[in-house]
C-alpha atoms as a PDB file:
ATOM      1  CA  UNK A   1      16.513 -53.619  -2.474  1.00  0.00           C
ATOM      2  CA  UNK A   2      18.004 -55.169  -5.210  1.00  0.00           C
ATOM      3  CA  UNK A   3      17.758 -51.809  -7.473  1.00  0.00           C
ATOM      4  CA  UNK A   4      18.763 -49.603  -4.834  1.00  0.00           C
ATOM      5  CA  UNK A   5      22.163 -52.288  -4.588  1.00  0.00           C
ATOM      6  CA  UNK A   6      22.533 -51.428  -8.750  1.00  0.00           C
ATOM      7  CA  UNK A   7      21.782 -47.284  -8.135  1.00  0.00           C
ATOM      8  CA  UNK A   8      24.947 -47.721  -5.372  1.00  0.00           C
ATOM      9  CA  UNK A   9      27.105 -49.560  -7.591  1.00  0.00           C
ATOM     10  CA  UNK A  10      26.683 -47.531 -10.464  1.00  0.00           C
ATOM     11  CA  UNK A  11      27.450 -44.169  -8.962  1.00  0.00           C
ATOM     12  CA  UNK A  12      30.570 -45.617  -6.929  1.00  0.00           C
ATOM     13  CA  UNK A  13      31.605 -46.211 -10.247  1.00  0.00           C
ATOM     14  CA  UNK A  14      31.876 -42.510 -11.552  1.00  0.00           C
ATOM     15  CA  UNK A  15      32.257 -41.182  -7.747  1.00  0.00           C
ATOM     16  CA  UNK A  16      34.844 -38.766  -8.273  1.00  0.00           C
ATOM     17  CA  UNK A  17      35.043 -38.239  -4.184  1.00  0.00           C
ATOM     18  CA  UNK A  18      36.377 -41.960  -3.761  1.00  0.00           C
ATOM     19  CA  UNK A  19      39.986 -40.178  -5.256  1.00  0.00           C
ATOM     20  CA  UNK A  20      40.383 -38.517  -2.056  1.00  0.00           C
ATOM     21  CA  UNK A  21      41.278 -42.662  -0.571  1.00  0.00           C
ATOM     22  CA  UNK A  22      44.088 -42.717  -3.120  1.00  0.00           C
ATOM     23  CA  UNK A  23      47.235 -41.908  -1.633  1.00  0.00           C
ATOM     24  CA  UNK A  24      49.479 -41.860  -4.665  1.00  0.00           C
ATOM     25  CA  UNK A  25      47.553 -40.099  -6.630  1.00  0.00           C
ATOM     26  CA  UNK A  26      47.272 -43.394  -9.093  1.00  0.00           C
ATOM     27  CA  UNK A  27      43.312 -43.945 -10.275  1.00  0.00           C
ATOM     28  CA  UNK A  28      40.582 -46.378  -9.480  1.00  0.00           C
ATOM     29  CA  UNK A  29      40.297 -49.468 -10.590  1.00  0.00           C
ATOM     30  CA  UNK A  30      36.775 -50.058 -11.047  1.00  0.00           C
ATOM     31  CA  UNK A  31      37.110 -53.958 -11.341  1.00  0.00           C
ATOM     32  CA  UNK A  32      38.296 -54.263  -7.435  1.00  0.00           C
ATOM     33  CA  UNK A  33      35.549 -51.397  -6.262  1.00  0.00           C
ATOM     34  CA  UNK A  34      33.956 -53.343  -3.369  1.00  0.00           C
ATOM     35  CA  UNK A  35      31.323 -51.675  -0.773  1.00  0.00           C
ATOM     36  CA  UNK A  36      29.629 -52.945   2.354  1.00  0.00           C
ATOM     37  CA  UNK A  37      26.810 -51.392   3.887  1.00  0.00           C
ATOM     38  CA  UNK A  38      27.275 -50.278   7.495  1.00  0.00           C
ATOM     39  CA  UNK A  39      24.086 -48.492   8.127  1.00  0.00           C
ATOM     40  CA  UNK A  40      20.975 -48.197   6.198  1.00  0.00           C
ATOM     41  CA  UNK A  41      17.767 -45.791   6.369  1.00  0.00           C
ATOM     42  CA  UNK A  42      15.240 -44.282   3.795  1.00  0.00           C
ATOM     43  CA  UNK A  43      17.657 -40.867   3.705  1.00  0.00           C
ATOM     44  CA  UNK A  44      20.960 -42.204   3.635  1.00  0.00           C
ATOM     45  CA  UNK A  45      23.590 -44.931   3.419  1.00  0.00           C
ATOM     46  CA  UNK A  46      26.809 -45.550   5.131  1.00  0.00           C
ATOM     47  CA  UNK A  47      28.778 -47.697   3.219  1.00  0.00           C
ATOM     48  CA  UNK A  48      32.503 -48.795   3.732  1.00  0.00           C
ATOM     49  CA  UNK A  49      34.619 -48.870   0.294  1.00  0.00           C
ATOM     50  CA  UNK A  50      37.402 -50.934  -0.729  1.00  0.00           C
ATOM     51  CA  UNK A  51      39.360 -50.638  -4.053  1.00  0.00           C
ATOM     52  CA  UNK A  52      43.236 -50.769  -5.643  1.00  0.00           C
ATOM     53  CA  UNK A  53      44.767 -48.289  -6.731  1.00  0.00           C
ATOM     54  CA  UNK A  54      46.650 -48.086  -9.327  1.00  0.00           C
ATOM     55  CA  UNK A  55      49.949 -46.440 -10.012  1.00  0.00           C
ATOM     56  CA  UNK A  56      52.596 -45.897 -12.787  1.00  0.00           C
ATOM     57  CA  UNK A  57      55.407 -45.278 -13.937  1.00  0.00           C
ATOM     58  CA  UNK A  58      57.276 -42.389 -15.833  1.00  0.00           C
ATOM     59  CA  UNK A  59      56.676 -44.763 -19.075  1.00  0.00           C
ATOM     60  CA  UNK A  60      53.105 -45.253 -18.393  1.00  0.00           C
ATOM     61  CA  UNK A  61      54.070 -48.558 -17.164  1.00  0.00           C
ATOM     62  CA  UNK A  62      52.067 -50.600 -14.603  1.00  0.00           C
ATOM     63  CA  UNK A  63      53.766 -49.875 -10.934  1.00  0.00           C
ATOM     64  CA  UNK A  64      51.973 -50.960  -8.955  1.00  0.00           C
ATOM     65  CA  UNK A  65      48.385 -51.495  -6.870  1.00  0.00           C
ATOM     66  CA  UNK A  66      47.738 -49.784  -3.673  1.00  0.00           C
ATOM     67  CA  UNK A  67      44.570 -51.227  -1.535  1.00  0.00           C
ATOM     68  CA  UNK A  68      42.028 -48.617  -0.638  1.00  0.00           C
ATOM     69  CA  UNK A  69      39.260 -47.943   1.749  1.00  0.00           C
ATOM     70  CA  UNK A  70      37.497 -45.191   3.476  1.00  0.00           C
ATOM     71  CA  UNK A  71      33.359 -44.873   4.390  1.00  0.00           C
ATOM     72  CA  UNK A  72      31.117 -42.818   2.907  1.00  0.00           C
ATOM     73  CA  UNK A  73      27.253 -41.388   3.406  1.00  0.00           C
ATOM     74  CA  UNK A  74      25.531 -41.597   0.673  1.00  0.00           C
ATOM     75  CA  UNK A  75      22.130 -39.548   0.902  1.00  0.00           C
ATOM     76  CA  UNK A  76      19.552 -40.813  -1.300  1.00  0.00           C
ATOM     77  CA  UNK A  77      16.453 -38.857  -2.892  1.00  0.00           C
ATOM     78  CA  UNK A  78      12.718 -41.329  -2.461  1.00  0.00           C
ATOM     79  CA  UNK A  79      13.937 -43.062  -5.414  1.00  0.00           C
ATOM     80  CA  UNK A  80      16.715 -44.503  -4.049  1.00  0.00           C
ATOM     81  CA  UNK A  81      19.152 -43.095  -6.192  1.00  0.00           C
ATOM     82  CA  UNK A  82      22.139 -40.874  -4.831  1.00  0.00           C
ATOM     83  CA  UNK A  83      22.286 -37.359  -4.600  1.00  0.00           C
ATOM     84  CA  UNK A  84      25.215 -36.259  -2.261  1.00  0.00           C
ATOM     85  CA  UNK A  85      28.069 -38.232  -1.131  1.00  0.00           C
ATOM     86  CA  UNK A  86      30.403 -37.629   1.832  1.00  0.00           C
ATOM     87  CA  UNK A  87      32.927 -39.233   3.197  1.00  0.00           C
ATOM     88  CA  UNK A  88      33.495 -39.957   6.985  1.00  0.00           C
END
């Protein structure tokens, strides 16, 4: 289980489908990327995401942060690692 937890984390960290939770078109910030696991079987995942966004300014200034969320299926290969997100 633990690995499987790592595989997750690690490709919710590149997941370039979590941009379609931003609203302000700001980017992820990795270091407040939280998930919870709704439902669980040997195909897929549904997990429930949480992260800030983060927007700026005209001078590539800080802005501000924008909380996140949105669920996702994550379908798994016999591995355990992810091959095909999408989000509910």
């Amino acid at each position: 289980m633990h690995q499987l937890m790592q595989n997750i984390e690690r490709y919710l960290m590149s997941c370039r489908e979590l941009t379609s939770f931003c609203s302000q078109n700001g980017w992820i910030d990795n270091n407040t990327l939280h998930y919870e696991i709704i439902q669980e079987d040997d195909h897929q995942i549904i997990a429930y995401v949480q992260f800030e966004e983060i927007l700026t300014e005209a001078s590539n200034q800080q802005a501000s942060r924008i909380c996140c969320q949105g669920r996702l299926r994550l379908l798994l290969d016999r591995y355990g690692q992810v091959t095909d997100v999408e989000l509910l």
